[in-house]
Protein backbone atom coordinates (compact mmCIF):
# COMPACT_ATOMS: atom_id res chain seq x y z
CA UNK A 1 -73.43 -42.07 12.11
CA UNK A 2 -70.89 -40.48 14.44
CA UNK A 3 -71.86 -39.28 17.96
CA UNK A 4 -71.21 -35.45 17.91
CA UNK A 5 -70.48 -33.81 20.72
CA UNK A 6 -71.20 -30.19 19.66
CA UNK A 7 -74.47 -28.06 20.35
CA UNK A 8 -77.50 -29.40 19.21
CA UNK A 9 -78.39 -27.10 16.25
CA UNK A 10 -82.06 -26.78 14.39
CA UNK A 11 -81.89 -24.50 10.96
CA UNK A 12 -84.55 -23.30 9.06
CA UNK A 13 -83.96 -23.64 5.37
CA UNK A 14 -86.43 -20.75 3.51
CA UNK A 15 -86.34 -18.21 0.82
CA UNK A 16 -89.40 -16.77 -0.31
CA UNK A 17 -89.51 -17.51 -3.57
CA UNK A 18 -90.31 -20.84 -5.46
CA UNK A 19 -88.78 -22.98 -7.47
CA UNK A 20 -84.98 -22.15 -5.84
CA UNK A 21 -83.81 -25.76 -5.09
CA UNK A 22 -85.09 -24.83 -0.86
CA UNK A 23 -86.52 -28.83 -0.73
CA UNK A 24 -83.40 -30.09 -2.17
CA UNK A 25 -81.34 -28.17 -0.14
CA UNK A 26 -82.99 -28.76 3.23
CA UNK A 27 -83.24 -32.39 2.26
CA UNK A 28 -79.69 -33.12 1.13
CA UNK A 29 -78.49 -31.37 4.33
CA UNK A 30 -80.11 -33.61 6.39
CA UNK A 31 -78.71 -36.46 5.38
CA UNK A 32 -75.44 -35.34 5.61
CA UNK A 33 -76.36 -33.88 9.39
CA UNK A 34 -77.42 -37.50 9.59
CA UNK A 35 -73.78 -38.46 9.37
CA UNK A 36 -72.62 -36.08 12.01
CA UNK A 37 -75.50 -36.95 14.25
CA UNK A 38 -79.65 -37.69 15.18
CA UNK A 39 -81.40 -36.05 12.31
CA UNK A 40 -85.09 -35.02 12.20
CA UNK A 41 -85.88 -33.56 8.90
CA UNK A 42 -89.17 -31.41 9.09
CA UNK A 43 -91.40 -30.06 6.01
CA UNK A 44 -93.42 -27.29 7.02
CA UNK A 45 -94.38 -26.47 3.34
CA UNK A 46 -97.77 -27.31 2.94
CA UNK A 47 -97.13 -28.27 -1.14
CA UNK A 48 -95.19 -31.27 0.45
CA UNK A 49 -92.55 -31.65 -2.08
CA UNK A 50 -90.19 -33.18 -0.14
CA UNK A 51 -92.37 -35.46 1.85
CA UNK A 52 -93.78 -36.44 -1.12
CA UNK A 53 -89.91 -36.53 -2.62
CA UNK A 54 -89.21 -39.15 0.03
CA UNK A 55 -92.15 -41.47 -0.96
CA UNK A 56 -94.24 -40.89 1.80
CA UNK A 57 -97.82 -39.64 -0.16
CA UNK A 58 -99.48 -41.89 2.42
CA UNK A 59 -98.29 -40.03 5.32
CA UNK A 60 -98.89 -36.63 3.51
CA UNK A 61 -102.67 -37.54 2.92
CA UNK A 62 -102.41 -38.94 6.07
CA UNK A 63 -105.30 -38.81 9.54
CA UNK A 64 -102.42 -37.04 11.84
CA UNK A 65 -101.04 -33.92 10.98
CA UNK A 66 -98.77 -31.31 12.70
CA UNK A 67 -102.20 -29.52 13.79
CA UNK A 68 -102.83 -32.38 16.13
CA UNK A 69 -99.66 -31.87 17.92
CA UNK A 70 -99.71 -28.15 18.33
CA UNK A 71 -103.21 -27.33 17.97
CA UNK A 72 -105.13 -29.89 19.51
CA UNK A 73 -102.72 -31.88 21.71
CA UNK A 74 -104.31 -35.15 20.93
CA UNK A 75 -100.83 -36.48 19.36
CA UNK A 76 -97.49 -36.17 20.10
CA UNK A 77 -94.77 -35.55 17.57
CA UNK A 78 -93.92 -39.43 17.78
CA UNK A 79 -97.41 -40.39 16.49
CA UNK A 80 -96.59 -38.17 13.45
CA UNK A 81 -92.23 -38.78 13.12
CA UNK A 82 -91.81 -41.37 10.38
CA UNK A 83 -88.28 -43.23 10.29
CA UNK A 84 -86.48 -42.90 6.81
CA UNK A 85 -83.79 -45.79 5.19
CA UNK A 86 -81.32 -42.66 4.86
CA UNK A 87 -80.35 -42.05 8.15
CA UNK A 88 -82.58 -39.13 9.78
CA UNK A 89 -86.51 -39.12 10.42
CA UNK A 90 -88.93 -36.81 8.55
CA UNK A 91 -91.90 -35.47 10.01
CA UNK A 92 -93.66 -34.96 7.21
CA UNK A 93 -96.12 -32.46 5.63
CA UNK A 94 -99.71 -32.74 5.00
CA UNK A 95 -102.29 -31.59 2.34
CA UNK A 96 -104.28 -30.01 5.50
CA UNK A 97 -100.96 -27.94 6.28
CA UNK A 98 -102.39 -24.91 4.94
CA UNK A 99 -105.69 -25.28 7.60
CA UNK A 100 -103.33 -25.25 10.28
CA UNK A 101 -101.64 -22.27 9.39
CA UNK A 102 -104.66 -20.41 9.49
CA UNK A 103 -105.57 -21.97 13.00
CA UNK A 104 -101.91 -20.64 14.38
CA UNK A 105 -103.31 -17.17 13.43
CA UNK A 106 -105.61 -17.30 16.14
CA UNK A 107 -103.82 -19.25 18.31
CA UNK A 108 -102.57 -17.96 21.46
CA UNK A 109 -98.85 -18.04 21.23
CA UNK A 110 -99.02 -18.74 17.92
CA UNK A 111 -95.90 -17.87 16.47
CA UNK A 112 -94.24 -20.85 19.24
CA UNK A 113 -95.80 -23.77 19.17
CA UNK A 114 -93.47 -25.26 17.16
CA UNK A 115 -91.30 -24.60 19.44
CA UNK A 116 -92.87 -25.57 22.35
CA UNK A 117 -94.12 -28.93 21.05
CA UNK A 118 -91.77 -30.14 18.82
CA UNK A 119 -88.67 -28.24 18.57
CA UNK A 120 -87.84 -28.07 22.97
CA UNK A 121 -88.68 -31.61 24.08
CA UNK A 122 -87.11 -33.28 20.94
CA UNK A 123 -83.93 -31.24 20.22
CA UNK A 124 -80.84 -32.38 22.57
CA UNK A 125 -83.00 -35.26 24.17
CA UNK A 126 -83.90 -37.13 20.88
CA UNK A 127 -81.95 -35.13 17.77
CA UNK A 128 -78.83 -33.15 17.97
CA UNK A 129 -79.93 -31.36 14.61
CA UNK A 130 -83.45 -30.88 13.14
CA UNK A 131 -83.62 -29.42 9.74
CA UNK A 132 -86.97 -27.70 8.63
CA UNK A 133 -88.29 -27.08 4.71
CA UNK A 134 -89.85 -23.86 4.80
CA UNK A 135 -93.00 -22.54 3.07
CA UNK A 136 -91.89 -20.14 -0.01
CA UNK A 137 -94.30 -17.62 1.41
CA UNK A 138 -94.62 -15.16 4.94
CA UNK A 139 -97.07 -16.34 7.30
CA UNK A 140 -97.11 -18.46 10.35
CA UNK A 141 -95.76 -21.58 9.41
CA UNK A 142 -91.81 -19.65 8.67
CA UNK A 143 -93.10 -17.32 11.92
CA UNK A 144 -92.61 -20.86 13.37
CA UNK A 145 -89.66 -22.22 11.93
CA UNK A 146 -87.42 -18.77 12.90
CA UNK A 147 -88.68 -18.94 16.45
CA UNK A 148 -88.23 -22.55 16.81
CA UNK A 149 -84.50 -22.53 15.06
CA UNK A 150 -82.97 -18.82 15.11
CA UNK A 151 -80.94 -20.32 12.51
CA UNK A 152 -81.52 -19.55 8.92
CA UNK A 153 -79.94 -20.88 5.45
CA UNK A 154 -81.11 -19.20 2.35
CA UNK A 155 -80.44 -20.93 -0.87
CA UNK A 156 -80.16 -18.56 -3.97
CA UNK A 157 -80.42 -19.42 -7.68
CA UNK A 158 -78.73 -17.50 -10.28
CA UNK A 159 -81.11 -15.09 -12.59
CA UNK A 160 -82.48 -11.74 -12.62
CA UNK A 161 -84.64 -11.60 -9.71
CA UNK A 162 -82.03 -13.79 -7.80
CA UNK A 163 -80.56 -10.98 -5.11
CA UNK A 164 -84.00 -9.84 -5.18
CA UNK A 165 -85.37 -12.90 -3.65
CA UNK A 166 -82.73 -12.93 -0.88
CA UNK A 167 -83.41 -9.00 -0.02
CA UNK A 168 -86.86 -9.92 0.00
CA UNK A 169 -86.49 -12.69 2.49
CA UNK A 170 -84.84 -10.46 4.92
CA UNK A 171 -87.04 -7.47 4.58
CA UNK A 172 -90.04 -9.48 4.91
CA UNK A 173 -89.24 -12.20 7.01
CA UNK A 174 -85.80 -12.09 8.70
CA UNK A 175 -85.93 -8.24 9.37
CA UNK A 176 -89.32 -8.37 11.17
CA UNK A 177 -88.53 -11.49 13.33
CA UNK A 178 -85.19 -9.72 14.83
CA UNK A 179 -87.21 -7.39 16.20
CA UNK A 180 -88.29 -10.22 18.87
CA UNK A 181 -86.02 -12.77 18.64
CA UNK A 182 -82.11 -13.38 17.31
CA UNK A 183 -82.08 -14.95 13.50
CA UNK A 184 -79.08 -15.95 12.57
CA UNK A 185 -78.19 -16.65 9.02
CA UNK A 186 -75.96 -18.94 8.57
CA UNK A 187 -75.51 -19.33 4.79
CA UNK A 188 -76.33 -18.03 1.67
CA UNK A 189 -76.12 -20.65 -0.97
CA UNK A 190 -75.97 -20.46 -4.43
CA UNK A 191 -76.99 -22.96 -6.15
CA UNK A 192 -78.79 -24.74 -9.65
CA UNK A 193 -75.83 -23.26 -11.41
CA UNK A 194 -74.74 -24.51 -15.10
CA UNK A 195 -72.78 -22.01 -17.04
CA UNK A 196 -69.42 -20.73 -17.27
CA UNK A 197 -67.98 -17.66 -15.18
CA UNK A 198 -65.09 -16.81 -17.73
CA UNK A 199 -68.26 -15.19 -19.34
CA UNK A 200 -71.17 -12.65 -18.47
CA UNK A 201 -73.31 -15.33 -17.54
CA UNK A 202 -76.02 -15.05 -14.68
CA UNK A 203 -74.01 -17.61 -12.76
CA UNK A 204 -71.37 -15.49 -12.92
CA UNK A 205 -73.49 -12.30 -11.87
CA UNK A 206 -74.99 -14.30 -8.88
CA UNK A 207 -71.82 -14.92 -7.86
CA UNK A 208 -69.97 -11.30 -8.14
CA UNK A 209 -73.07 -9.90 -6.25
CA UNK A 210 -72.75 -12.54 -3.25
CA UNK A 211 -69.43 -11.89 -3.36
CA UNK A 212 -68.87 -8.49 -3.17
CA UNK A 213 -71.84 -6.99 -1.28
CA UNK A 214 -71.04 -5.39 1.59
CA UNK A 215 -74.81 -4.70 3.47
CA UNK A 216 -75.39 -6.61 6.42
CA UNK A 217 -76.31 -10.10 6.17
CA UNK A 218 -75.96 -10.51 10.03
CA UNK A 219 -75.36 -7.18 12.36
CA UNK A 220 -71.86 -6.66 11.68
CA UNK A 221 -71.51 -9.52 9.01
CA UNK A 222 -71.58 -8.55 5.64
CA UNK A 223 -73.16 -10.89 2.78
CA UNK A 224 -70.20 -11.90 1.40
CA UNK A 225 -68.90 -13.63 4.41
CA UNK A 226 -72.29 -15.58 4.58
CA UNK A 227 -70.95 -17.40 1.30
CA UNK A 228 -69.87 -21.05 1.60
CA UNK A 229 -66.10 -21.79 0.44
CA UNK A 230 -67.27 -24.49 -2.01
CA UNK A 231 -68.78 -20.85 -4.12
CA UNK A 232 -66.25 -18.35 -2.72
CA UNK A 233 -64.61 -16.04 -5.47
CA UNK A 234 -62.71 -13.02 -4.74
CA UNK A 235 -62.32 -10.29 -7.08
CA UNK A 236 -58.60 -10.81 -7.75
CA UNK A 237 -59.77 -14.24 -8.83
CA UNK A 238 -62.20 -12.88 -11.30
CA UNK A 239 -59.53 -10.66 -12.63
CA UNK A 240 -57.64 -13.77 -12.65
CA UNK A 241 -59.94 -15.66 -15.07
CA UNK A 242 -60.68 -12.91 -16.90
CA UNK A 243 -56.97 -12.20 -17.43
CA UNK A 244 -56.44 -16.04 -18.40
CA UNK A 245 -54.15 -16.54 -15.71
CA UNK A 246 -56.47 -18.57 -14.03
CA UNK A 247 -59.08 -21.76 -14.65
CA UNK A 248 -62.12 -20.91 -14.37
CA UNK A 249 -63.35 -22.64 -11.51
CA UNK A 250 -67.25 -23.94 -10.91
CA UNK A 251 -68.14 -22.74 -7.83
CA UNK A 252 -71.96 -23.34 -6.21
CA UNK A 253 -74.35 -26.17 -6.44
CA UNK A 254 -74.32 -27.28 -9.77
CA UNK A 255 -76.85 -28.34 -12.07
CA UNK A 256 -76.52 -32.00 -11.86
CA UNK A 257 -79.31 -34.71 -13.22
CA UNK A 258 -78.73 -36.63 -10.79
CA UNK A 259 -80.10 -34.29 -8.63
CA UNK A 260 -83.82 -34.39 -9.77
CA UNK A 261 -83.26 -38.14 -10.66
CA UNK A 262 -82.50 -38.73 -7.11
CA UNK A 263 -86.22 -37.49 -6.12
CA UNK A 264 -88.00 -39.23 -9.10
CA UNK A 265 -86.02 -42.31 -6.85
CA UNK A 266 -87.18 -41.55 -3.52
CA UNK A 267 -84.14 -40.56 -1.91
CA UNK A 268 -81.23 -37.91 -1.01
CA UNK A 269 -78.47 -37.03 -3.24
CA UNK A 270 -76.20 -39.32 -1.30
CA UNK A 271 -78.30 -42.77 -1.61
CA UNK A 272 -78.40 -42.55 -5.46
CA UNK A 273 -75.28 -41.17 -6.72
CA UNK A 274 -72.93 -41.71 -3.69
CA UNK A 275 -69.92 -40.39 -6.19
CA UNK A 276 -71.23 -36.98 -7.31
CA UNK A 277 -69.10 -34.36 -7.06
CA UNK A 278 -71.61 -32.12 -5.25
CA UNK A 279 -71.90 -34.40 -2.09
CA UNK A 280 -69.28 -32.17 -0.83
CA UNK A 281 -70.88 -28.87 -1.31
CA UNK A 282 -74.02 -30.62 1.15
CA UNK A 283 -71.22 -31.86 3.73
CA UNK A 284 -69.85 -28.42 3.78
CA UNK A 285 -73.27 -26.87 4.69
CA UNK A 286 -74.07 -29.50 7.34
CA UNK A 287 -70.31 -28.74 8.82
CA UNK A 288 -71.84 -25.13 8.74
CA UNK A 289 -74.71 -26.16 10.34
CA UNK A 290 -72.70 -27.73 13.40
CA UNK A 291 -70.48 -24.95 13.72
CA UNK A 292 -73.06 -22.35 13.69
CA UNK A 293 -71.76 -20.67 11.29
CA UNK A 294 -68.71 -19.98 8.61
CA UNK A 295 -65.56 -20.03 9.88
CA UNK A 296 -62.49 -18.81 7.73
């Protein structure tokens, strides 16, 4: 692990809609965060996939959940942090999640504990990042997660309710929130893709509508320059391919087995398959994640 010496950074990874590749995501940029500095990876989605991803069932059935530390105040987040062998600690989810985020309804302050208890005494004293797994769904639990980061990455798949997904985040979710607190998103990320671009595929329609949109991602930030380099294409590069006077490149996350082997396995992208070629797109998003943002 290198010792950073940049501002300590927590992201919320969410979109909400299932089924996207959000676990993966939030996972695999944790432990690259991990190599960049102290990593705590959070799941706040009460279905637990990527505790339960990381081999920790025990800990998801477990006595202590996050209610006890921002509930009830009879634990602290140490007594529910587990250490991982890939580099960065999880606090994990539990099957009682959903309990809780009924109880932060009525709660006073509700919408800040996790701030308050988890996010303010660990972030800069114990982590320099934390990364949290969002629930695919609006309620308290992502209320949470935006207060606690005000950073947001929002990973996109292709297919025809793809840009839908993403506008629905933001009207639902992001949208509301900014009118308390700054969100920033940081990312949009394409990714599960598998087919060619040289064609009219839906990869290739994800990627001409993230590409080209000009409506606001961020106040005076349009979508387009929300879109990592590793799936940057401009439209004189799809004339380009289109034209033959280019290779068609494959831009995004791609579908990779290794992938959804590496969970069946217990562990992040980079402890299985240390040579796949889509390490890189993960290392890009955690450099994101440091810098606050995309920086052309």
């Amino acid at each position: 692990m290198e010792t950073t010496t940049t501002e300590p950074r927590a992201v919320s990874v969410v979109i909400l809609k299932g089924g996207v590749g959000k676990s993966t995501t939030a996972m695999n940029l944790a432990r690259q965060l991990a190599e960049r500095g102290d990593t705590l990876f959070a799941d706040l989605d009460p279905n637990g996939h990527a505790t339960n991803g990381l081999g920790y069932e025990e800990a998801y059935q477990g006595d202590i959940n996050l209610g006890d530390v921002i509930l009830e105040g009879n634990a602290t987040p140490q007594d529910l942090i587990r250490p991982t062998d890939h580099g960065f600690d999880l606090l994990p989810s539990s099957n009682t999640l959903e309990d809780v985020e009924k109880d932060l309804a009525g709660a006073m302050q509700g919408s800040a504990r996790v701030k308050s208890k988890i996010v303010d005494p660990l972030l800069g004293d114990v982590y320099d990042y934390v990364v949290f797994d969002c629930p695919a769904y609006p309620g308290m639990l992502n209320n949470n997660a935006l207060v606690a980061t005000g950073n947001v990455m929002i990973p996109i798949e292709p297919g025809s309710s793809a840009i839908g997904g993403y506008k629905r985040t933001m009207e639902r979710l992001i949208e509301p929130a900014r009118e308390y607190i700054d969100v920033e998103v940081l990312s949009v990320v394409p990714n599960k893709l598998g087919d060619r671009i040289d064609q009219q595929t839906e990869d290739r329609e994800l990627l001409e509508n993230l590409n080209t949109a000009t409506y606001e991602v961020n106040p005076g930030q349009p979508l387009q320059e929300a879109v990592p380099e590793f799936a940057r294409i401009t439209a004189e590069e799809f004339e380009a391919i289109d034209a033959g006077e280019m290779d068609a490149p494959k831009p995004g996350i791609r579908h990779r087995s290794a992938l959804s082997r590496s969970l069946q396995h217990n562990q992040p992208l980079q402890d299985y398959d240390p040579e796949s070629d889509q390490i890189s797109c993960y290392e890009e998003l955690a450099e994101i994640v440091v810098n606050g943002g995309i920086d052309r």
